[in-house]
N, C-alpha and C. Protein backbone atom coordinates (compact mmCIF):
# COMPACT_ATOMS: atom_id res chain seq x y z
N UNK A 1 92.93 80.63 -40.11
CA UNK A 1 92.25 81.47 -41.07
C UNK A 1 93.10 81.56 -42.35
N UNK A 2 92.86 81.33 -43.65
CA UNK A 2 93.05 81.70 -44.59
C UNK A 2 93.10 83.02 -45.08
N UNK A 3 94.40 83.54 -45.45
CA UNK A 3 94.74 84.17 -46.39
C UNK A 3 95.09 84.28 -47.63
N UNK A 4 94.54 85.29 -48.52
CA UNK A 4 94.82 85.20 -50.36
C UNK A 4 95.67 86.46 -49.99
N UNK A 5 96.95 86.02 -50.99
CA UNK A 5 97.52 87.04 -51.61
C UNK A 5 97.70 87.15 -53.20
N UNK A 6 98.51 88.21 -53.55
CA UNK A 6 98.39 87.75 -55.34
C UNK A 6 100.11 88.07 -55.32
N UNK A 7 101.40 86.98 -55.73
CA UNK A 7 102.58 86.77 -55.88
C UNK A 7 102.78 87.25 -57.32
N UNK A 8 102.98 88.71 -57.65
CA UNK A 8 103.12 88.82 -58.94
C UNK A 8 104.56 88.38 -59.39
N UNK A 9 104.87 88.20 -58.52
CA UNK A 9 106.58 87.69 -59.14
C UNK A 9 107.02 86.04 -59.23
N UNK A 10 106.12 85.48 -58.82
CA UNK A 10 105.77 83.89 -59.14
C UNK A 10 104.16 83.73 -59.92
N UNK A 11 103.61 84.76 -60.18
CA UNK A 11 102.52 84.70 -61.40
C UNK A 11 101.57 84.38 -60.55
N UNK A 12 100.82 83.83 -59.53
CA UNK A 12 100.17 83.41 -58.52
C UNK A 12 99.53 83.97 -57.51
N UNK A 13 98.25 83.70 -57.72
CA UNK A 13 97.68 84.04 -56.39
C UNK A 13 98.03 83.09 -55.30
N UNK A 14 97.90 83.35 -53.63
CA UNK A 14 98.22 82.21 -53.19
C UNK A 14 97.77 82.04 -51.48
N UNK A 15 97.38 80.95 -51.13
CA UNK A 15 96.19 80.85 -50.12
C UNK A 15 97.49 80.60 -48.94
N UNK A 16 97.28 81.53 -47.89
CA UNK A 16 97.96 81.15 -46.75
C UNK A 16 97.70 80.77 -45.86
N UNK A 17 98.02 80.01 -44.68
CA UNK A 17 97.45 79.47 -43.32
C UNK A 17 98.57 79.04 -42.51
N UNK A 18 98.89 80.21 -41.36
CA UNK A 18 99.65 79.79 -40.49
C UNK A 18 100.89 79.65 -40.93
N UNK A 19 101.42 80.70 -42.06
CA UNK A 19 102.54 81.21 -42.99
C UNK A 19 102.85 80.39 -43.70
N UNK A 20 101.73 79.16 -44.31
CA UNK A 20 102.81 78.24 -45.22
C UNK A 20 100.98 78.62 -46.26
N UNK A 21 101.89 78.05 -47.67
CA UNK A 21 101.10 78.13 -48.27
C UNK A 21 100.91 77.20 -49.17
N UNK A 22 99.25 76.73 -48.55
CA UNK A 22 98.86 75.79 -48.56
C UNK A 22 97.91 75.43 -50.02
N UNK A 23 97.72 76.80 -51.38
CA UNK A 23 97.32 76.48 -52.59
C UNK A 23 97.54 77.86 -53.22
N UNK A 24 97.47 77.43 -54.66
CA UNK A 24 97.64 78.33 -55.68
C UNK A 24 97.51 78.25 -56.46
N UNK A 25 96.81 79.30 -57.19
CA UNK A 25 95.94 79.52 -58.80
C UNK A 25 96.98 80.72 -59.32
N UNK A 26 97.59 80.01 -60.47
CA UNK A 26 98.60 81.09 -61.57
C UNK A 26 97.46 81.36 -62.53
N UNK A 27 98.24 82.19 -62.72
CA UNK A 27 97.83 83.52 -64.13
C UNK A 27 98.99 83.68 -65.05
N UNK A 28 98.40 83.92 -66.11
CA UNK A 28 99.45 84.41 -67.39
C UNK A 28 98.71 85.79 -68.29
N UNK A 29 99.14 86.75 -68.35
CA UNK A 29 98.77 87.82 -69.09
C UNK A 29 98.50 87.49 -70.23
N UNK A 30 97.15 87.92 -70.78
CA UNK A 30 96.79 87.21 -71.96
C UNK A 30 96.25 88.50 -73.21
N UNK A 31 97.18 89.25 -73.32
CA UNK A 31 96.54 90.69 -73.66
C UNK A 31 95.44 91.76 -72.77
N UNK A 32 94.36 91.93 -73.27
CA UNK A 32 93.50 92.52 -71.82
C UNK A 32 93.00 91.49 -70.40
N UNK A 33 93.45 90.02 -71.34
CA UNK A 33 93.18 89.12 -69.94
C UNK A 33 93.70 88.78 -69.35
N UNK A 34 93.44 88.04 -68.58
CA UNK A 34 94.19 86.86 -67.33
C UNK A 34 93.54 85.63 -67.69
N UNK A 35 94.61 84.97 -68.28
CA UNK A 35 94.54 83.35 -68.05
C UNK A 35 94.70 82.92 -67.02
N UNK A 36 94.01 81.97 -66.13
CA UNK A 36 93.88 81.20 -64.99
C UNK A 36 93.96 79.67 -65.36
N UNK A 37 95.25 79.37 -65.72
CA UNK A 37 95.57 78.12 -65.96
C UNK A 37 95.57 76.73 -65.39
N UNK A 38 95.61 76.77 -63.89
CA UNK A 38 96.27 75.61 -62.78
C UNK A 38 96.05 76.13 -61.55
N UNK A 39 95.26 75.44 -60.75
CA UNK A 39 94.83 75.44 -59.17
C UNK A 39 95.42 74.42 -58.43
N UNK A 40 96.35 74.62 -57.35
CA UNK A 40 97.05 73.53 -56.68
C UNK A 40 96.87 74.03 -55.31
N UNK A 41 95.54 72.44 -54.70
CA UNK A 41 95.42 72.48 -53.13
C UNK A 41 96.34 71.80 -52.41
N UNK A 42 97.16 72.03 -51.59
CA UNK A 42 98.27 70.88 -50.61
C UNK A 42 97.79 69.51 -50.57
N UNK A 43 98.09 68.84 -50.31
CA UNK A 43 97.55 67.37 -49.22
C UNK A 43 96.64 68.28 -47.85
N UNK A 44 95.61 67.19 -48.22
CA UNK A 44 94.92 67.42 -46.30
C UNK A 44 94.38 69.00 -46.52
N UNK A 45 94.47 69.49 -47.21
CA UNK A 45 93.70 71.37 -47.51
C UNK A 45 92.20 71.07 -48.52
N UNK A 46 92.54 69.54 -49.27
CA UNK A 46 91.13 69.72 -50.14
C UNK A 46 89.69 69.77 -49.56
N UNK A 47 89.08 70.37 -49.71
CA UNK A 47 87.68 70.03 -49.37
C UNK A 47 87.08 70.87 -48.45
N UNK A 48 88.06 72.19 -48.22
CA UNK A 48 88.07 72.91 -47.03
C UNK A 48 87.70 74.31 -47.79
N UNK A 49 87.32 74.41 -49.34
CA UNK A 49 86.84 75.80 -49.47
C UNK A 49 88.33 76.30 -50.29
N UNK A 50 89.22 75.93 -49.75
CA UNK A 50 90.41 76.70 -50.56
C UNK A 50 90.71 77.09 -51.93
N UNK A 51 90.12 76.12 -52.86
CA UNK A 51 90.11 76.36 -54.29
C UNK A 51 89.56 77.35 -54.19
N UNK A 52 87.83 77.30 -53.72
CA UNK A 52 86.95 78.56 -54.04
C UNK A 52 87.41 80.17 -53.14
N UNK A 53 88.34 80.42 -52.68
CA UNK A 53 89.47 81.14 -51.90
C UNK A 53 89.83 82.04 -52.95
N UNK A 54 90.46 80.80 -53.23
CA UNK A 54 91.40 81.29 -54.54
C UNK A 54 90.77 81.81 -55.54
N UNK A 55 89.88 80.87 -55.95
CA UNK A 55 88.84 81.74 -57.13
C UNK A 55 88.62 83.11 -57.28
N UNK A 56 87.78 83.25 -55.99
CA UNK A 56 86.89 84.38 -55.70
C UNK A 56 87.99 85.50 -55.78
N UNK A 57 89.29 85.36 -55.01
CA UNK A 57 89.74 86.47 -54.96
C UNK A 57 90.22 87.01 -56.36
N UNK A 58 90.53 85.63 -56.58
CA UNK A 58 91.27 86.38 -58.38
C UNK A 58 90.54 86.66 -58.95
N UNK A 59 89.15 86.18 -59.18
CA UNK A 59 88.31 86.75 -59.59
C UNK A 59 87.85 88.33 -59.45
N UNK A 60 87.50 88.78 -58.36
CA UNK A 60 87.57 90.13 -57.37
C UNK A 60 88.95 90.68 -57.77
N UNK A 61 89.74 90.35 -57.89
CA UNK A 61 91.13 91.18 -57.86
C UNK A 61 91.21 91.09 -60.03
N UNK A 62 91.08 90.76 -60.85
CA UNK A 62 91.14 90.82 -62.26
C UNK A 62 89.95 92.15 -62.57
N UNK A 63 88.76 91.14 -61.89
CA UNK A 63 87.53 92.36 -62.45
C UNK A 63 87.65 93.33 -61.96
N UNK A 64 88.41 93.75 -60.76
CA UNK A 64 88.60 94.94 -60.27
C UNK A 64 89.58 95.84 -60.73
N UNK A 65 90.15 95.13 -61.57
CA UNK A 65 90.70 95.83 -62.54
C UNK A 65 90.67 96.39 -64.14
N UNK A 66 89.79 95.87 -64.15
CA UNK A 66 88.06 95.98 -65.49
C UNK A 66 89.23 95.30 -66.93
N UNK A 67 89.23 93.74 -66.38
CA UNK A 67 89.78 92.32 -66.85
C UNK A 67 89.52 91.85 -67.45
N UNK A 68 89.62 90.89 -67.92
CA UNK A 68 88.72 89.77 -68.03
C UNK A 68 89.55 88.69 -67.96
N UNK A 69 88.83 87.51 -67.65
CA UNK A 69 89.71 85.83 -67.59
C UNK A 69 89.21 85.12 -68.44
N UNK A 70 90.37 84.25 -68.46
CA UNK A 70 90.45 82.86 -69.57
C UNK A 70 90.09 82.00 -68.43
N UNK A 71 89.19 81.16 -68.25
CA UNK A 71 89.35 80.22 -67.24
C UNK A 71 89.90 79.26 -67.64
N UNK A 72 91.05 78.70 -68.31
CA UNK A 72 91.16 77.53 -68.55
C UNK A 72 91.78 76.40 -67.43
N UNK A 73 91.22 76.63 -66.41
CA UNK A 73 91.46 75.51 -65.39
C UNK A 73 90.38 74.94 -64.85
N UNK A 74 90.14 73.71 -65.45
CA UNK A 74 88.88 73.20 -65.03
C UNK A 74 87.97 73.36 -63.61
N UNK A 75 88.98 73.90 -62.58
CA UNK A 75 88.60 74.09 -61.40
C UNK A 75 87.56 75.68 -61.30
N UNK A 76 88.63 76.60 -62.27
CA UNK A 76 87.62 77.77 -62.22
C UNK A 76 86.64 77.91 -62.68
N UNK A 77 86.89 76.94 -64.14
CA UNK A 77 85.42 76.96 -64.89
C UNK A 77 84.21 76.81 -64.31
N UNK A 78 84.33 75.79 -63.69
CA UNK A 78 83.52 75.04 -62.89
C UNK A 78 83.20 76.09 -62.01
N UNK A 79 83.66 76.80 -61.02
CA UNK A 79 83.29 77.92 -60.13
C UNK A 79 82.33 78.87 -60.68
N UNK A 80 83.42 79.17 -61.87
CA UNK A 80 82.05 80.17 -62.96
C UNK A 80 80.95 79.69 -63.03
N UNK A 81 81.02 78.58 -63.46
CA UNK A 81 79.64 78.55 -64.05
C UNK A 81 78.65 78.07 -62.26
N UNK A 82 79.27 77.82 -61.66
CA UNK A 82 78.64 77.91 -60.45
C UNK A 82 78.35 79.00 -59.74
N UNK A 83 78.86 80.21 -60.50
CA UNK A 83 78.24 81.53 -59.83
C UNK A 83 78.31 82.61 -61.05
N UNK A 84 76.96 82.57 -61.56
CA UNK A 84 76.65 82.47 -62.56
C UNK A 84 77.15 84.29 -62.99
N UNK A 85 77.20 84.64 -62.09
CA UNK A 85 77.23 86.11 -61.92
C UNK A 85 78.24 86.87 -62.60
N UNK A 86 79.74 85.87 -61.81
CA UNK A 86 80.95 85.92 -62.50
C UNK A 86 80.98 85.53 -63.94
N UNK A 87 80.24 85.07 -65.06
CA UNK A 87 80.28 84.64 -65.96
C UNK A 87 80.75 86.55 -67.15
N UNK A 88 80.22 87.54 -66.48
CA UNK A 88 80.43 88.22 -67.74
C UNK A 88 82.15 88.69 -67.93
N UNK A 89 82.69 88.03 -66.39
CA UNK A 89 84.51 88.23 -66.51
C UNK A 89 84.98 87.46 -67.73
N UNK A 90 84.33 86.85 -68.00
CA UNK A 90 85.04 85.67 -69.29
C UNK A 90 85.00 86.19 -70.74
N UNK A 91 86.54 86.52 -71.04
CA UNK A 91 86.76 87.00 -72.42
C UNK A 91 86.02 85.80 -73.41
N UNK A 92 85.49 86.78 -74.16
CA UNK A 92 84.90 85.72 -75.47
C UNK A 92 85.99 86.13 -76.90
């Protein structure tokens, strides 16, 4: 089972399984936002949902903090606009 945590002291959210951790989506404080710069899945973890892990939670964990994100990692963008819902988190 996968676990998200958020590593504020390595900038990172970060997907766990079986105590190693197996991906991670950083952030950079961007005034009221969060930049979401870089998504990194292990070897052998792609294709298993983990990016979108990661997404969702940072996603859930920024807006829950009444946020907003920069998506500039092609991986999140892409999520956004695949759930169309999340789109009003995105600083303009």
């Amino acid at each position: 089972m996968i676990q998200v945590q958020k590593n504020a002291e390595r900038h990172r959210y970060e997907a766990v399984e079986n105590g190693q951790v197996i991906g991670t989506l950083e952030y950079r404080e961007r005034g009221d936002a969060m930049e979401l710069p870089h998504t990194v899945v292990q070897p052998g973890h792609d294709g298993k949902g983990v990016g979108s892990t990661l997404a969702r939670f940072a996603l859930d964990d920024i807006g829950g903090a009444g946020r907003k994100v920069i998506p500039s990692c092609s991986f999140v963008a892409g999520y956004i606009q695949r759930h169309p819902e999340d789109a009003t988190l995105v600083a303009h």
